[in-house]
Every structure is written in C-alpha cells, then in structure tokens.
PDB file of N, CA and C in Angstrom:
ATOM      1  N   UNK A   1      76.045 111.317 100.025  1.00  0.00           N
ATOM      2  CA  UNK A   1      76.067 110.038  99.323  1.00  0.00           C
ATOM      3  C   UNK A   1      74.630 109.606  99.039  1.00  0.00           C
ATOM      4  N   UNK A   2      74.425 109.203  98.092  1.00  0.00           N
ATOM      5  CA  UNK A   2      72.905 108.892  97.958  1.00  0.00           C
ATOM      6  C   UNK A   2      72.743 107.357  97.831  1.00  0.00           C
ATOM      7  N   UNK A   3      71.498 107.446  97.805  1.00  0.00           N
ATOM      8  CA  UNK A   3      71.293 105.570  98.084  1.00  0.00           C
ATOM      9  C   UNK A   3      71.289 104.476  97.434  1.00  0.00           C
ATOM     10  N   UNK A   4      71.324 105.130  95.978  1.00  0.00           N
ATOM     11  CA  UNK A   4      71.827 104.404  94.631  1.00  0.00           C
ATOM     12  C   UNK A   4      73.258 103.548  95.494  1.00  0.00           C
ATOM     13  N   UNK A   5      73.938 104.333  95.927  1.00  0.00           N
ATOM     14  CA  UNK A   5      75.411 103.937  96.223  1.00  0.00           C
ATOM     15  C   UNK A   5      76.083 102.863  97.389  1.00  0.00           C
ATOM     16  N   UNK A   6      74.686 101.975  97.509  1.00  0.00           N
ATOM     17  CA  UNK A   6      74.508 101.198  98.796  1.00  0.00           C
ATOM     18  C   UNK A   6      74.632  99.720  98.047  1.00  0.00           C
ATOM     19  N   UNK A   7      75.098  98.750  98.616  1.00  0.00           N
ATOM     20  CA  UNK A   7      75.194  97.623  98.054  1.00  0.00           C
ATOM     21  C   UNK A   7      75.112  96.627  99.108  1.00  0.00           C
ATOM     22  N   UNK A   8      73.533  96.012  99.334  1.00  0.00           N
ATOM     23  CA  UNK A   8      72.690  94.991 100.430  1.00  0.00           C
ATOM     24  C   UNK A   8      73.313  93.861  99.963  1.00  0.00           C
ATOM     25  N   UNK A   9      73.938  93.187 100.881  1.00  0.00           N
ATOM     26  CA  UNK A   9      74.814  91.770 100.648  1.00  0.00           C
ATOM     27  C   UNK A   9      73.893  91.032 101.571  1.00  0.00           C
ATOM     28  N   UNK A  10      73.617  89.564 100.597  1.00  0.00           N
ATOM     29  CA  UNK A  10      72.532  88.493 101.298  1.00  0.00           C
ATOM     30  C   UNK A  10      73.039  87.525 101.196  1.00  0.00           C
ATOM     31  N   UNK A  11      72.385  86.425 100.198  1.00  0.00           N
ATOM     32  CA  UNK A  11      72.888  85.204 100.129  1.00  0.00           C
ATOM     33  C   UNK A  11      73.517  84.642  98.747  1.00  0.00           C
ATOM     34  N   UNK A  12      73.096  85.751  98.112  1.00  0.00           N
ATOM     35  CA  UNK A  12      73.326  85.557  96.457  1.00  0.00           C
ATOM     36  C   UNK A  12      75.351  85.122  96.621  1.00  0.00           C
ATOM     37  N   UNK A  13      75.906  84.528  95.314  1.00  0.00           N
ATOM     38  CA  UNK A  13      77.481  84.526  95.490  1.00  0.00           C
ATOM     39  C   UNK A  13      77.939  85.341  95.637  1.00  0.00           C
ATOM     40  N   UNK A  14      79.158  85.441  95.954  1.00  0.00           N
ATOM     41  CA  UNK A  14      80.194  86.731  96.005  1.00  0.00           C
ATOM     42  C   UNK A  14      80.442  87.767  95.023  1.00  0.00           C
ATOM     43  N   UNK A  15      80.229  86.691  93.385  1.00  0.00           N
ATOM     44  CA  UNK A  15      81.034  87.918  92.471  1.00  0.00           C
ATOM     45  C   UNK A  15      79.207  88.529  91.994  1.00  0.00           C
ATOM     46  N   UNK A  16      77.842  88.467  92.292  1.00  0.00           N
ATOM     47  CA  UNK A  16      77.057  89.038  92.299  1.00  0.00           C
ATOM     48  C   UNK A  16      77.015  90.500  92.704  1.00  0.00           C
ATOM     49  N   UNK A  17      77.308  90.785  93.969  1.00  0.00           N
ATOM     50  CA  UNK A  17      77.773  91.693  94.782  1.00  0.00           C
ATOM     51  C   UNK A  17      79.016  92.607  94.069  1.00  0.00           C
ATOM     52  N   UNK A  18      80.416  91.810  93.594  1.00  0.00           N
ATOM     53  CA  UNK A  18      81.093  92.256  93.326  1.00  0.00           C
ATOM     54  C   UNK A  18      80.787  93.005  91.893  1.00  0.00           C
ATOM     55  N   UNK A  19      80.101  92.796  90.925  1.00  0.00           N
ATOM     56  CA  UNK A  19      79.412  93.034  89.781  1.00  0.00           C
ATOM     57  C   UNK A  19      78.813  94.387  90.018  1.00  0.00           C
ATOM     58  N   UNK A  20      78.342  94.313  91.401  1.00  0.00           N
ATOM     59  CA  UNK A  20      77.114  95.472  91.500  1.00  0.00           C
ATOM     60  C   UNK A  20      78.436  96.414  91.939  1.00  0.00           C
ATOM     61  N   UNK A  21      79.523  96.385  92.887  1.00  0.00           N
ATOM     62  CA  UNK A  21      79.740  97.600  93.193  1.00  0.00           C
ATOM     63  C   UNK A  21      80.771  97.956  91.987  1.00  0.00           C
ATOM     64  N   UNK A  22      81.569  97.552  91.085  1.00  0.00           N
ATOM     65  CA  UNK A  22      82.486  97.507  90.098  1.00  0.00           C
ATOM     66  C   UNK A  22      81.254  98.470  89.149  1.00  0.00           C
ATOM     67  N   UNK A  23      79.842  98.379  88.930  1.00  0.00           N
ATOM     68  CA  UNK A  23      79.340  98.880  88.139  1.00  0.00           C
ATOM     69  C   UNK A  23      79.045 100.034  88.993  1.00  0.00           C
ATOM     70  N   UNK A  24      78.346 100.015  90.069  1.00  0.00           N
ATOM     71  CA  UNK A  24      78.482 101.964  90.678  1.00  0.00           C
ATOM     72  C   UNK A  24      79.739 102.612  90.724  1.00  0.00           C
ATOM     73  N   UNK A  25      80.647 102.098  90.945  1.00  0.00           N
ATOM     74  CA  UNK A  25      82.044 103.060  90.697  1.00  0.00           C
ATOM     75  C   UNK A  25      82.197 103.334  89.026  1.00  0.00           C
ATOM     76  N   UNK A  26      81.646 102.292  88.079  1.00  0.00           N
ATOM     77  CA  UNK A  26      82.342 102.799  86.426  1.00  0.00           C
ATOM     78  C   UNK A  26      80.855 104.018  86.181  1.00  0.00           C
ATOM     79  N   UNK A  27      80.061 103.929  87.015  1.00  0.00           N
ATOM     80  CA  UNK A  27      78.765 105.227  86.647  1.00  0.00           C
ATOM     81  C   UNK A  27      78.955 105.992  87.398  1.00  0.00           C
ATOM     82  N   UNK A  28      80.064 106.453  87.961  1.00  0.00           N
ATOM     83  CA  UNK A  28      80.127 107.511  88.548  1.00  0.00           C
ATOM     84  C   UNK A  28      80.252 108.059  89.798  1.00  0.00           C
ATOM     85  N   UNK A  29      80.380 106.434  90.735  1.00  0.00           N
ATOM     86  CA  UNK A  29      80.096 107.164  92.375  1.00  0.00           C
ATOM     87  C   UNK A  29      81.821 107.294  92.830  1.00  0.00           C
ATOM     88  N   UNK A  30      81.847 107.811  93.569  1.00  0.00           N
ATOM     89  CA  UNK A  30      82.960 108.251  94.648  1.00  0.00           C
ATOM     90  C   UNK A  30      82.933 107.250  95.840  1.00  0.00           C
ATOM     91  N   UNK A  31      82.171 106.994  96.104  1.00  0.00           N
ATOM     92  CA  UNK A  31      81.823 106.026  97.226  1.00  0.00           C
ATOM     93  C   UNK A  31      80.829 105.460  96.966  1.00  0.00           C
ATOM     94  N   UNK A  32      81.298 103.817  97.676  1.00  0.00           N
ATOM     95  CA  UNK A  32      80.227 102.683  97.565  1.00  0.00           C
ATOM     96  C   UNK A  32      80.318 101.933  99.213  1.00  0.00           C
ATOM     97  N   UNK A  33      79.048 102.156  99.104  1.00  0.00           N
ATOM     98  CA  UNK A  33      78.623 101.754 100.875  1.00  0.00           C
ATOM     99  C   UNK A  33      78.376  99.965 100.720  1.00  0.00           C
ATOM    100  N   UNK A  34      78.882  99.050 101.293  1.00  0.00           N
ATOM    101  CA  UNK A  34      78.680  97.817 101.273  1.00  0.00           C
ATOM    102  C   UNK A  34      78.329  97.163 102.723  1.00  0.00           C
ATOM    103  N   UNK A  35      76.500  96.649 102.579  1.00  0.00           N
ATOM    104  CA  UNK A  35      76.374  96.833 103.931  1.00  0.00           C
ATOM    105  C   UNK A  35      75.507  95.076 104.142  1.00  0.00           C
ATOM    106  N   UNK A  36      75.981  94.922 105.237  1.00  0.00           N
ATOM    107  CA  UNK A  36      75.829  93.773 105.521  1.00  0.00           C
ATOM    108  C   UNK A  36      74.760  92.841 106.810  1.00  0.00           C
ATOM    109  N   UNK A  37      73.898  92.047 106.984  1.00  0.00           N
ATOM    110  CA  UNK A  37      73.751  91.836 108.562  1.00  0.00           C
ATOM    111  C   UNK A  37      74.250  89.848 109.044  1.00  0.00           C
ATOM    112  N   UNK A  38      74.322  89.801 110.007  1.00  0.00           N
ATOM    113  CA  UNK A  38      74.241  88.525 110.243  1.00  0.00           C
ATOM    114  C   UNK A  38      75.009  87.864 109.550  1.00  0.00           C
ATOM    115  N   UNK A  39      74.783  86.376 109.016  1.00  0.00           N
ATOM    116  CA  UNK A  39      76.020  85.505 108.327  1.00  0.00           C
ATOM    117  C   UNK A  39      76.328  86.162 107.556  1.00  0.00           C
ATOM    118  N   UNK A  40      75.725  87.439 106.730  1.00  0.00           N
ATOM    119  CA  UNK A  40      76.167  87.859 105.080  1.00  0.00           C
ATOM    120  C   UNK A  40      77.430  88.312 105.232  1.00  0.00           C
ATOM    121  N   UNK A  41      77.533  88.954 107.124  1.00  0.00           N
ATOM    122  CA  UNK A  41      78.879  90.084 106.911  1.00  0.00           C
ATOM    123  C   UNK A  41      80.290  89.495 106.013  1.00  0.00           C
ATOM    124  N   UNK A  42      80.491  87.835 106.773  1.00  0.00           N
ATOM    125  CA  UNK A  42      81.804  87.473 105.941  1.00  0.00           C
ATOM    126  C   UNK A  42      81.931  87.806 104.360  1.00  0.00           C
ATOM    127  N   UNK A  43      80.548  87.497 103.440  1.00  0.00           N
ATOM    128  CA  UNK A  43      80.388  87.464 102.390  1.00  0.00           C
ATOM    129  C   UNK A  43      80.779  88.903 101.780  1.00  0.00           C
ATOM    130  N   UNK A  44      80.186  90.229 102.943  1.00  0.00           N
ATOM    131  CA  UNK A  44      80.560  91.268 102.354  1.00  0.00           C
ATOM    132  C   UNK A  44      81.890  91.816 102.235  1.00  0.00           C
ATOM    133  N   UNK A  45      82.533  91.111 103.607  1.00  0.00           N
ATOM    134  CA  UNK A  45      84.127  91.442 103.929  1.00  0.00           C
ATOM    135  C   UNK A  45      84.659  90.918 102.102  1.00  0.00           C
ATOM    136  N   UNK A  46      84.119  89.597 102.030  1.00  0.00           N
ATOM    137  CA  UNK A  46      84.869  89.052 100.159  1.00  0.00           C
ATOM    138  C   UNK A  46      84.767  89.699  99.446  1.00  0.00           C
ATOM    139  N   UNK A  47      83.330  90.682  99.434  1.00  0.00           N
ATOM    140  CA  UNK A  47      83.412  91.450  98.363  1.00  0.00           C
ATOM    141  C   UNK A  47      84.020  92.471  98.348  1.00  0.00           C
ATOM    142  N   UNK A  48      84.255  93.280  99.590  1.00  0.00           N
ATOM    143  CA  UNK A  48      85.262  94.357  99.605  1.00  0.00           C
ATOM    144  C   UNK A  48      86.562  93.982  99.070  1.00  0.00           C
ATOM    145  N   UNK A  49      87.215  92.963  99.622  1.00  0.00           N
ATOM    146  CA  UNK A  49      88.531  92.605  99.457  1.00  0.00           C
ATOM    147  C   UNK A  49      88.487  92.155  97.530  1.00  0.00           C
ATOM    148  N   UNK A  50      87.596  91.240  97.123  1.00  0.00           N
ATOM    149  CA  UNK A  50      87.969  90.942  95.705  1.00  0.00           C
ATOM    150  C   UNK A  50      87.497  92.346  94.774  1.00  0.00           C
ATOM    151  N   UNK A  51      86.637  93.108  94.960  1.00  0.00           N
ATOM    152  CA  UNK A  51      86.320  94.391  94.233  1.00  0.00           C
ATOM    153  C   UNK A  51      87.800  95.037  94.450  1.00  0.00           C
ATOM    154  N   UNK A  52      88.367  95.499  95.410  1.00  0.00           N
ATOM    155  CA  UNK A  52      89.705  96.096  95.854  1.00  0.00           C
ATOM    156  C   UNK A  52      90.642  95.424  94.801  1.00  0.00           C
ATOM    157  N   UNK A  53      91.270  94.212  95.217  1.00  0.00           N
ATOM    158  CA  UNK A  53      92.010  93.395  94.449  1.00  0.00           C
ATOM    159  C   UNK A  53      92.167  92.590  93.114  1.00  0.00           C
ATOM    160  N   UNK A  54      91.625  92.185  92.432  1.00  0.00           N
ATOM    161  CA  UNK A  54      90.930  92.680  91.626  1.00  0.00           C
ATOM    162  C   UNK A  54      90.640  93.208  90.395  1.00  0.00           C
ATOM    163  N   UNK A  55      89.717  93.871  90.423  1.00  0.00           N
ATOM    164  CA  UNK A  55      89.044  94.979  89.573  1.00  0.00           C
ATOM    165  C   UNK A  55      88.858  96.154  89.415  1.00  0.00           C
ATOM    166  N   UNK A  56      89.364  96.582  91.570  1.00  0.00           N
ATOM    167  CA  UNK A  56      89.443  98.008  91.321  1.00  0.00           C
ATOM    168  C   UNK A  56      90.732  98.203  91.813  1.00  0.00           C
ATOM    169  N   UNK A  57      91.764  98.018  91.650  1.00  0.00           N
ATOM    170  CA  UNK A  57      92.870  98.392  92.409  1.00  0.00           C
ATOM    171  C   UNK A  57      93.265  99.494  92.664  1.00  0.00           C
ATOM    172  N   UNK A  58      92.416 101.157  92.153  1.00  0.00           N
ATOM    173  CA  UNK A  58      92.848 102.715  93.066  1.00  0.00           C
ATOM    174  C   UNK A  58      91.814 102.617  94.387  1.00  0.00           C
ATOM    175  N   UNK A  59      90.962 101.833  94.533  1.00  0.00           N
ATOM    176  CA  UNK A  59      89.907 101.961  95.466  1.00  0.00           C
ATOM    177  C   UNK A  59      90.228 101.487  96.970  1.00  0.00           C
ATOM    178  N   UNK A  60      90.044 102.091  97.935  1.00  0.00           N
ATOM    179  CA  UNK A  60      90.705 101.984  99.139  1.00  0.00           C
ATOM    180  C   UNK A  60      89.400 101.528 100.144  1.00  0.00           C
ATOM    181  N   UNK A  61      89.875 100.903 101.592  1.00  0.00           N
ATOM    182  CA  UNK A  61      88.405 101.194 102.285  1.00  0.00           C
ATOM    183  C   UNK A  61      88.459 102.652 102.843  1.00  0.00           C
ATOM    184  N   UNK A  62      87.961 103.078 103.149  1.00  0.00           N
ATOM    185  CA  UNK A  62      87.455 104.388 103.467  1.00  0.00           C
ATOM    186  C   UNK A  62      86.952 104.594 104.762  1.00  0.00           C
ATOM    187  N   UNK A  63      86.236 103.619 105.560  1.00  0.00           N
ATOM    188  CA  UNK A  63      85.774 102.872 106.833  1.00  0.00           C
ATOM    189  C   UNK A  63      85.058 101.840 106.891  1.00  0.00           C
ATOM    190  N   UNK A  64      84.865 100.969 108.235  1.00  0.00           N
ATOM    191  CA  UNK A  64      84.294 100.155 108.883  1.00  0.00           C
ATOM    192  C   UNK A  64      83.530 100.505 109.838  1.00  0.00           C
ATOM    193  N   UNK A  65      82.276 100.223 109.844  1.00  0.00           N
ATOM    194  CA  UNK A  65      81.321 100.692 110.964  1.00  0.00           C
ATOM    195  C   UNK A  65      80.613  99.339 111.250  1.00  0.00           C
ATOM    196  N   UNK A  66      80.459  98.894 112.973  1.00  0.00           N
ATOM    197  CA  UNK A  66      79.380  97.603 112.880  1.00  0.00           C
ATOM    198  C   UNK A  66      79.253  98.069 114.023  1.00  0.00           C
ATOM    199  N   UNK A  67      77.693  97.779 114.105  1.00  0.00           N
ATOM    200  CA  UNK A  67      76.810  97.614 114.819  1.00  0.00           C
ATOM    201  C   UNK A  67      75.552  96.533 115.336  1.00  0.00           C
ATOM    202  N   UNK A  68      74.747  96.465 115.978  1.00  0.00           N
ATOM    203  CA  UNK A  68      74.116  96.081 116.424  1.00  0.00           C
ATOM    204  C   UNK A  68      72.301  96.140 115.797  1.00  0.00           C
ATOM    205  N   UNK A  69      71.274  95.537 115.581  1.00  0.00           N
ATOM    206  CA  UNK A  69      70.491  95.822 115.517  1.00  0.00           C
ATOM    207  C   UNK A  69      69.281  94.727 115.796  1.00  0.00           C
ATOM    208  N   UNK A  70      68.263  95.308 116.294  1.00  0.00           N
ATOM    209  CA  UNK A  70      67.493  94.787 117.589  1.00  0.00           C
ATOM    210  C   UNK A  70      65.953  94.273 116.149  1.00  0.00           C
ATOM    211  N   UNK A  71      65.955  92.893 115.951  1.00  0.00           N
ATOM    212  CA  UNK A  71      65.459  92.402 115.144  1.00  0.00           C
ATOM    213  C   UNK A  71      63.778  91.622 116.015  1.00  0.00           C
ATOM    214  N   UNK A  72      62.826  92.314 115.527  1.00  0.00           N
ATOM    215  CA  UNK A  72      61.292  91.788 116.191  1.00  0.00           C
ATOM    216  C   UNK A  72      61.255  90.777 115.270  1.00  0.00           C
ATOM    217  N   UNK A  73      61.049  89.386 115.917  1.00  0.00           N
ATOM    218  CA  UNK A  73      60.783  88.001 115.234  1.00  0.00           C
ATOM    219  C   UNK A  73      60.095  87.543 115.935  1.00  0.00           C
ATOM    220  N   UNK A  74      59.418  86.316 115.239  1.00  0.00           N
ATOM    221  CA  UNK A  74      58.103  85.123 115.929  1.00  0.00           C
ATOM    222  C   UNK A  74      58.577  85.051 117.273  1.00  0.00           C
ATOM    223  N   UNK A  75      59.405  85.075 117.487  1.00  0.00           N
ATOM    224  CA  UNK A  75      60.403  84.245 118.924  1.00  0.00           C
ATOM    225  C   UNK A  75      60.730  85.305 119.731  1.00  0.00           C
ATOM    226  N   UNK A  76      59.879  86.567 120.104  1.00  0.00           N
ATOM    227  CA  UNK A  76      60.422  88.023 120.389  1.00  0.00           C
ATOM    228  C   UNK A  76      61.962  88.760 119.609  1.00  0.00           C
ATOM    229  N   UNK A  77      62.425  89.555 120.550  1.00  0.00           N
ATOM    230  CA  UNK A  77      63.308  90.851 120.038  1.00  0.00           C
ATOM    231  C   UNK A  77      64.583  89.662 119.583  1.00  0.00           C
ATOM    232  N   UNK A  78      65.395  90.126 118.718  1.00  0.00           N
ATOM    233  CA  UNK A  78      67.086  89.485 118.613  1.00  0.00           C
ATOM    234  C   UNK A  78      67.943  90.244 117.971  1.00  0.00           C
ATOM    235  N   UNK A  79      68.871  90.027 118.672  1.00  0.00           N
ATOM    236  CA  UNK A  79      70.094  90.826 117.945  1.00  0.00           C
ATOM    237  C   UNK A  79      70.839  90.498 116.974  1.00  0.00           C
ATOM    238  N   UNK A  80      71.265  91.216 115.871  1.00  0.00           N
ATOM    239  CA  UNK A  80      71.893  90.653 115.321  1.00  0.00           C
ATOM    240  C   UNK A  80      73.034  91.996 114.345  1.00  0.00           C
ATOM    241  N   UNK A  81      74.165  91.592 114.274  1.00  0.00           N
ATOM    242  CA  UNK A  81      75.083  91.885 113.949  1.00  0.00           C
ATOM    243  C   UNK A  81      74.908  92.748 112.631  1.00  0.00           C
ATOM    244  N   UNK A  82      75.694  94.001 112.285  1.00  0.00           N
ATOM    245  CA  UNK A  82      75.812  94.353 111.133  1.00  0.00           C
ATOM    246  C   UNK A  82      77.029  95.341 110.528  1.00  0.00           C
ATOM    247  N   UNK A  83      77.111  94.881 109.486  1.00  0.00           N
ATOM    248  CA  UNK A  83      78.467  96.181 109.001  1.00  0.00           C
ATOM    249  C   UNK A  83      78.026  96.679 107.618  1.00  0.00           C
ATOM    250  N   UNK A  84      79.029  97.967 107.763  1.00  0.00           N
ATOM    251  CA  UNK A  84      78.783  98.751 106.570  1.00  0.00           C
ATOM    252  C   UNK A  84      80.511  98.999 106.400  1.00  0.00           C
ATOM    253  N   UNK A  85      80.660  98.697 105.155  1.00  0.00           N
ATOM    254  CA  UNK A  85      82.341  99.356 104.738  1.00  0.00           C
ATOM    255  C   UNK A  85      81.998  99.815 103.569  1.00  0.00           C
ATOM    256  N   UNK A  86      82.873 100.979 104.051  1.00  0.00           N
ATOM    257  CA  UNK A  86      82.644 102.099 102.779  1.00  0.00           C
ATOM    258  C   UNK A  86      84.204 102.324 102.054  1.00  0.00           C
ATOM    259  N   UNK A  87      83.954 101.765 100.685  1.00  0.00           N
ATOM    260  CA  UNK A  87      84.814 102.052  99.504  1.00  0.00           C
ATOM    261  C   UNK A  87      84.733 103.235  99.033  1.00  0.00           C
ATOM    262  N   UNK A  88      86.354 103.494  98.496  1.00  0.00           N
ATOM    263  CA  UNK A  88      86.222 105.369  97.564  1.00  0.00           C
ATOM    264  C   UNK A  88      87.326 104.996  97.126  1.00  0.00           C
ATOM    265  N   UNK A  89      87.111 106.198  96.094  1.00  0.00           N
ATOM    266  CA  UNK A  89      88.512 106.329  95.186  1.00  0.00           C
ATOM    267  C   UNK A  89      89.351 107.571  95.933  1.00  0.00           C
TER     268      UNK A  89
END
C-alpha cells in the first residue's frame, strides 16, 4: 500500500476527509488507510461510516487497529490515543 493511500484526519469537517478518501478510491486505490489521533478519532470513525454509506456503498472496513502513542510535549511524555481503519473494495 503506498502512502498516497493514507488519509490524516484533524480538525478540518467531516465531509473534507470524506472528499479525500471518495477521490483515492475513484484514482485507483484498493485500499484507503484512515488514520486518526486523539479527539480526531470520533471524526475519523464519521468518515469511515459516511464514505461507506453514502458514496461508496461496495467498500467494506477491512480493519481496525488502535493504539497508543507516547507524545514529547512542554509538560513531558503523554499518551495519546490512535486509530487507523482500513477501507477496500
């Protein structure tokens, strides 16, 4: 999978996100990685579900992976939450 095929969910709206992965699936990918940290995750869970429902309706999830990741800030180390769900046809 290459890295074109990654879709960083922040703070921007929902159908921003949804725009971006609706356009890597009509250019060609097989899979679209939608990856998330901290408050964004809910935002990314929306975009999976409204890209699915929708706009792409053959597109399935494919998996859920979350993890953990150890964030160096002003205030020392913090953790903070992250997911990746991966869409395919």
């Amino acid at each position: 999978m290459a890295e074109d095929d990654v879709v960083f969910v922040g703070n921007k709206p929902v159908m921003n996100y949804v725009l971006a992965v609706v356009t890597q699936f009509n250019s060609g990918a097989k899979d679209v990685r939608i990856m998330a940290r901290g408050r964004a995750i809910s935002r990314a869970v929306d975009v999976a579900e409204v890209s699915r429902s929708r706009f792409l309706p053959d597109v399935t999830v494919k998996g859920i992976q979350i993890s953990t990741e150890v964030l160096n800030t002003d205030r020392g180390e913090t953790n903070v939450s992250a997911i990746e769900i991966t869409l395919g046809k």
